[in-house]
C-alpha atoms as a PDB file:
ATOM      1  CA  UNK A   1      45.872 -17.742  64.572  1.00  0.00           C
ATOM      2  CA  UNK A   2      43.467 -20.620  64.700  1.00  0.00           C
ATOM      3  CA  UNK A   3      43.346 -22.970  61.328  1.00  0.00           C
ATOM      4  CA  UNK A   4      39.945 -23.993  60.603  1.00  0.00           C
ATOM      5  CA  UNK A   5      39.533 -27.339  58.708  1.00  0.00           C
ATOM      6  CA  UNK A   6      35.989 -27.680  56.477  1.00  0.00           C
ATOM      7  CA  UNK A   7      35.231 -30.983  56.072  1.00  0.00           C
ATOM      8  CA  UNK A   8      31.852 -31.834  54.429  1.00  0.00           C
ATOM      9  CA  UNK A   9      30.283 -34.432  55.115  1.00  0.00           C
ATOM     10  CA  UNK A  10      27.104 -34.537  53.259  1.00  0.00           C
ATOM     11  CA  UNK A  11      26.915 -34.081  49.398  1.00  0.00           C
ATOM     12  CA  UNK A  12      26.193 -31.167  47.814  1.00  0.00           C
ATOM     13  CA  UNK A  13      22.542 -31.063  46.209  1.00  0.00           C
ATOM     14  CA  UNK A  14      20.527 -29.680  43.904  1.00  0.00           C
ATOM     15  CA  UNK A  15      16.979 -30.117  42.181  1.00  0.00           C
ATOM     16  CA  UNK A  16      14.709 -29.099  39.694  1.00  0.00           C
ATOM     17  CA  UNK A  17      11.189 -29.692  38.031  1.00  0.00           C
ATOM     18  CA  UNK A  18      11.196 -28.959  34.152  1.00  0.00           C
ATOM     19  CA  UNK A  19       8.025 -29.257  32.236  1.00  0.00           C
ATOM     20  CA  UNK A  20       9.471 -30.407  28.717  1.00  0.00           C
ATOM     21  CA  UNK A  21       8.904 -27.305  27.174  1.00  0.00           C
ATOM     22  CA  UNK A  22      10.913 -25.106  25.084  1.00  0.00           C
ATOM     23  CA  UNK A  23      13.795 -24.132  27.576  1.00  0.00           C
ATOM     24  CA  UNK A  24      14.159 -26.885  29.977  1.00  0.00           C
ATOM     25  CA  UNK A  25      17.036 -27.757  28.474  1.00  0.00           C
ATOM     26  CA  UNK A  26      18.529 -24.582  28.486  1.00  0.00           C
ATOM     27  CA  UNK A  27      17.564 -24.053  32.237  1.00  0.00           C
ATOM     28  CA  UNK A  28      18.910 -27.451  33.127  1.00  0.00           C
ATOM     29  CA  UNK A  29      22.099 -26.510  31.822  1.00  0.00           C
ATOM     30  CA  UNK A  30      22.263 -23.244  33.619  1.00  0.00           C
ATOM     31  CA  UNK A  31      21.592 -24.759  36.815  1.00  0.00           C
ATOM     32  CA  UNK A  32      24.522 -27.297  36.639  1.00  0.00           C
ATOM     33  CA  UNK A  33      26.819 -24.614  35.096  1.00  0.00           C
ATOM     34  CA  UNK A  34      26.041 -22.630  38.736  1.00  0.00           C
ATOM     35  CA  UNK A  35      26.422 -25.836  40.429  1.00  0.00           C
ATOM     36  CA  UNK A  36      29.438 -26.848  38.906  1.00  0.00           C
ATOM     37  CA  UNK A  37      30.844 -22.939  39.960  1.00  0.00           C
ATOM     38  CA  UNK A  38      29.631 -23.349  43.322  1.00  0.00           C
ATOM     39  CA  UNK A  39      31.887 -26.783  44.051  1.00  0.00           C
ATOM     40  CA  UNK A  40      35.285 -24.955  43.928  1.00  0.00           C
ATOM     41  CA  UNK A  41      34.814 -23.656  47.617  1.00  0.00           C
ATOM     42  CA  UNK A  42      34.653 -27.229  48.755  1.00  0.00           C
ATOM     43  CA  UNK A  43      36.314 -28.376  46.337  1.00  0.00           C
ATOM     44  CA  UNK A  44      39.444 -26.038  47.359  1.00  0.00           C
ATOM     45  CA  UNK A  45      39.649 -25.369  43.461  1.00  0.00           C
ATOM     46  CA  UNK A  46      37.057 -25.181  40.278  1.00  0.00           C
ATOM     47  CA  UNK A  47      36.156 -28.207  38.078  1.00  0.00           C
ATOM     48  CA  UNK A  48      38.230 -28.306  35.439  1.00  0.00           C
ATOM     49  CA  UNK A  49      36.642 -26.407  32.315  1.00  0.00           C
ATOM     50  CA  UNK A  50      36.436 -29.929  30.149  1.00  0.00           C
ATOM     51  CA  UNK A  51      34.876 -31.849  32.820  1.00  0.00           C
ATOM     52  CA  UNK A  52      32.193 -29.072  32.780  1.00  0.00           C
ATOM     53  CA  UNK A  53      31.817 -29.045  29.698  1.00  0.00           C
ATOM     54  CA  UNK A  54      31.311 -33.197  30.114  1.00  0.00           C
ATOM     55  CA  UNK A  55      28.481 -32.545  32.787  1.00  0.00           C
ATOM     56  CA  UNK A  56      26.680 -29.942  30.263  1.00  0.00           C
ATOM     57  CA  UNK A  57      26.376 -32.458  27.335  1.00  0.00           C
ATOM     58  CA  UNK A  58      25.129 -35.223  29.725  1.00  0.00           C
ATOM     59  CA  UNK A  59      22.531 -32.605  31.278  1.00  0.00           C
ATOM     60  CA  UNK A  60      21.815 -32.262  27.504  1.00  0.00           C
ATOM     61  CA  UNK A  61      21.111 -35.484  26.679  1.00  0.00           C
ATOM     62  CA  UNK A  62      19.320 -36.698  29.895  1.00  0.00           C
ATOM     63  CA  UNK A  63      16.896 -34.037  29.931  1.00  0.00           C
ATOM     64  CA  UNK A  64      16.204 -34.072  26.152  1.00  0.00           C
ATOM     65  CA  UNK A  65      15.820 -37.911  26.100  1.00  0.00           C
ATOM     66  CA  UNK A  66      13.228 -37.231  29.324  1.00  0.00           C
ATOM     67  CA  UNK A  67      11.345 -34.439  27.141  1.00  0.00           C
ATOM     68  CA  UNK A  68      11.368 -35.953  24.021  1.00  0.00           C
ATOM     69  CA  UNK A  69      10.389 -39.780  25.533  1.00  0.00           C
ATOM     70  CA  UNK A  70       7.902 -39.558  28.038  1.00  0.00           C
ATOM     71  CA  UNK A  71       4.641 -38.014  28.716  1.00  0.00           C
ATOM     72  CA  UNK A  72       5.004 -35.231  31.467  1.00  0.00           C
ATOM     73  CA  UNK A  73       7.266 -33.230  33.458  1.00  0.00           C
ATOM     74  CA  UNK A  74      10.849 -34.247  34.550  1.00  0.00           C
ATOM     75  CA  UNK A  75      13.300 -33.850  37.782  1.00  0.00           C
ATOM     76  CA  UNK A  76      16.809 -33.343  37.717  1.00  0.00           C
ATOM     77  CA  UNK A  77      19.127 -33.639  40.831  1.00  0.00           C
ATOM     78  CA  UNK A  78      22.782 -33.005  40.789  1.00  0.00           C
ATOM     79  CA  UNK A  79      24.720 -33.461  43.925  1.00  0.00           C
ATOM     80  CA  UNK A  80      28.374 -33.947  44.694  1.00  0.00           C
ATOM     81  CA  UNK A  81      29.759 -37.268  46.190  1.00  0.00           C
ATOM     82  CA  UNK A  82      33.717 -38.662  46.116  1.00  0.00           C
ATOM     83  CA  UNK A  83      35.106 -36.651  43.590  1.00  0.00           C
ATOM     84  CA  UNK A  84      32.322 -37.187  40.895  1.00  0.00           C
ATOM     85  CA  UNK A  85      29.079 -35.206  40.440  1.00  0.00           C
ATOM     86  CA  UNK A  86      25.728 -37.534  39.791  1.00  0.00           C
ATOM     87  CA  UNK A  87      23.182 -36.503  37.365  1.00  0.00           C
ATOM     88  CA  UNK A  88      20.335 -38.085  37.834  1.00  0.00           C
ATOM     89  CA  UNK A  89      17.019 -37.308  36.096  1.00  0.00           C
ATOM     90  CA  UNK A  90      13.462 -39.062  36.590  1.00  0.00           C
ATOM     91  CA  UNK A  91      10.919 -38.632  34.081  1.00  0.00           C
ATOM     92  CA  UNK A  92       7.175 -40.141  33.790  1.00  0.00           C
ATOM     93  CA  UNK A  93       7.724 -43.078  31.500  1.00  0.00           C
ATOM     94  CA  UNK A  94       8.889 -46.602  32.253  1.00  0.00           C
ATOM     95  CA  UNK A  95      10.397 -47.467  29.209  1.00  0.00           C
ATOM     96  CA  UNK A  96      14.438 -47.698  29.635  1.00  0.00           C
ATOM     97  CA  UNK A  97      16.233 -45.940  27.198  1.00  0.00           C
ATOM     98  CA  UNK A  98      17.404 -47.684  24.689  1.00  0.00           C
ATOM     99  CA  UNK A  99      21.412 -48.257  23.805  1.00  0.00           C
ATOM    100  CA  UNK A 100      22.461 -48.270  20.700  1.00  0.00           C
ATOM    101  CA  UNK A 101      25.550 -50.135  19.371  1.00  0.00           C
ATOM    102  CA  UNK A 102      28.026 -47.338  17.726  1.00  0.00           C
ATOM    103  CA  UNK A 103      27.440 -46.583  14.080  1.00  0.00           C
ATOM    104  CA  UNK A 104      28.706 -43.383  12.678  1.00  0.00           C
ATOM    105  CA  UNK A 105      26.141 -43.618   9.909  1.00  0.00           C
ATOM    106  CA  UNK A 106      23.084 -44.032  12.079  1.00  0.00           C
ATOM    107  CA  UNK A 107      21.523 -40.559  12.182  1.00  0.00           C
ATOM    108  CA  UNK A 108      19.960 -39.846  15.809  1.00  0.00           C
ATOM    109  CA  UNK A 109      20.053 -42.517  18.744  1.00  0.00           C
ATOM    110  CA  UNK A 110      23.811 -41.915  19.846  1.00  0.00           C
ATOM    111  CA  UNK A 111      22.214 -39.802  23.239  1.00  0.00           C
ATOM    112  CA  UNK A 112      23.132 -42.451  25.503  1.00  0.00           C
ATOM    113  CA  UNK A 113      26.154 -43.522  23.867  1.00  0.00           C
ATOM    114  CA  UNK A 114      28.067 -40.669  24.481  1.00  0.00           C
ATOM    115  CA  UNK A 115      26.773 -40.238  27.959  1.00  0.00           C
ATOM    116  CA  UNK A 116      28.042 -43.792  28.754  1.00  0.00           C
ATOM    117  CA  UNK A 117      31.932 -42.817  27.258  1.00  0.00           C
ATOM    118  CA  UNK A 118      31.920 -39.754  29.250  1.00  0.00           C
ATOM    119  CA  UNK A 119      30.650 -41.495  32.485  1.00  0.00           C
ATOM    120  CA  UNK A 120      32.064 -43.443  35.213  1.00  0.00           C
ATOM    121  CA  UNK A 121      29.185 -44.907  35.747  1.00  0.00           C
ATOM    122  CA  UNK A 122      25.241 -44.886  33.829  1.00  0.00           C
ATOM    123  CA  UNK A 123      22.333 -46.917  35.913  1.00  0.00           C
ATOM    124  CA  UNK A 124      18.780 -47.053  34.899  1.00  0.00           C
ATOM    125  CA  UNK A 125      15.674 -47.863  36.784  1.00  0.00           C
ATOM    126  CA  UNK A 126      12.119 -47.971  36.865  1.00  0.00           C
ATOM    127  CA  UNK A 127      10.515 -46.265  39.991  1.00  0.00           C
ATOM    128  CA  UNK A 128       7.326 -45.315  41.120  1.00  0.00           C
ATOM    129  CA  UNK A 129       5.349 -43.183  38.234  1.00  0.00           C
ATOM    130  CA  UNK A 130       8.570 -43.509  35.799  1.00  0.00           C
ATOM    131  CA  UNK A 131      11.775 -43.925  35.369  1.00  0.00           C
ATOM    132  CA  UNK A 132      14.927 -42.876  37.278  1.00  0.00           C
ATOM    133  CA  UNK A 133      18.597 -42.536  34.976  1.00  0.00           C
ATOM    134  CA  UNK A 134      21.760 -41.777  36.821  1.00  0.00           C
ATOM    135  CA  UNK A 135      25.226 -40.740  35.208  1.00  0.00           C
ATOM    136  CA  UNK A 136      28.319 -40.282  37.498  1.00  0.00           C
ATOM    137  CA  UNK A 137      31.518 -38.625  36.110  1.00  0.00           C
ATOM    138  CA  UNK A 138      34.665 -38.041  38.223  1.00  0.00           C
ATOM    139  CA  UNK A 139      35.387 -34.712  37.936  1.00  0.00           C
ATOM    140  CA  UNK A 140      38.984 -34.240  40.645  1.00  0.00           C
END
């Protein structure tokens, strides 16, 4: 019998539009949990349950900062690349977002805290027509 070795060579990719509504968070969520399920294949096992659970709460915060801050619809892509998966979500304003300094007694404004602790890596950038924020965690 004939072993067959799968290499991949491209990442793995995924994208969506949300409109900010009610529910985009919701659906942004659902899409990386099935994204997350559909790495174990090349992954040659699933993504550890609290690394998922990691990915969810940065999908959380990414996509409500983009509904909440800026004036239109937003695009989330997920894909997978050396070991980590990349959110990365572009929304229609230019304005940064903003990082606090840690204060437990500060109500609201720890979004991008916590996605900075849980990430390998956080970038932020204005582009064309908005504003482009990337978060890498390792997830192998």
């Amino acid at each position: 019998m004939l072993d067959v070795l799968t290499v991949v060579t491209e990442p793995l990719y995924r994208s969506a539009r949300y409109d900010g509504r009610n529910g985009s968070i919701a659906a942004a969520r659902d899409m990386a949990a099935a994204f997350l399920r559909d790495l174990a294949p090349h992954r040659n096992a699933p993504v550890p349950e609290h690394r998922v659970q990691d990915v969810l709460l940065v999908v959380s915060e990414l996509v409500t900062n983009a509904g909440r801050y800026a004036p239109g619809p937003c695009v989330m892509d997920l894909s997978y690349v050396g070991g980590g998966v990349e959110v990365s979500v572009w929304d229609t304003s230019a304005e940064l977002p903003r990082r606090f300094a840690p204060d437990p007694s500060r109500i609201g404004g720890h979004g991008m805290e916590i996605v900075e602790r849980l990430c390998r890596r956080v970038t932020a950038e204005r582009v064309f027509n908005g504003k482009r924020v990337r978060a890498h965690l390792d997830v192998d």
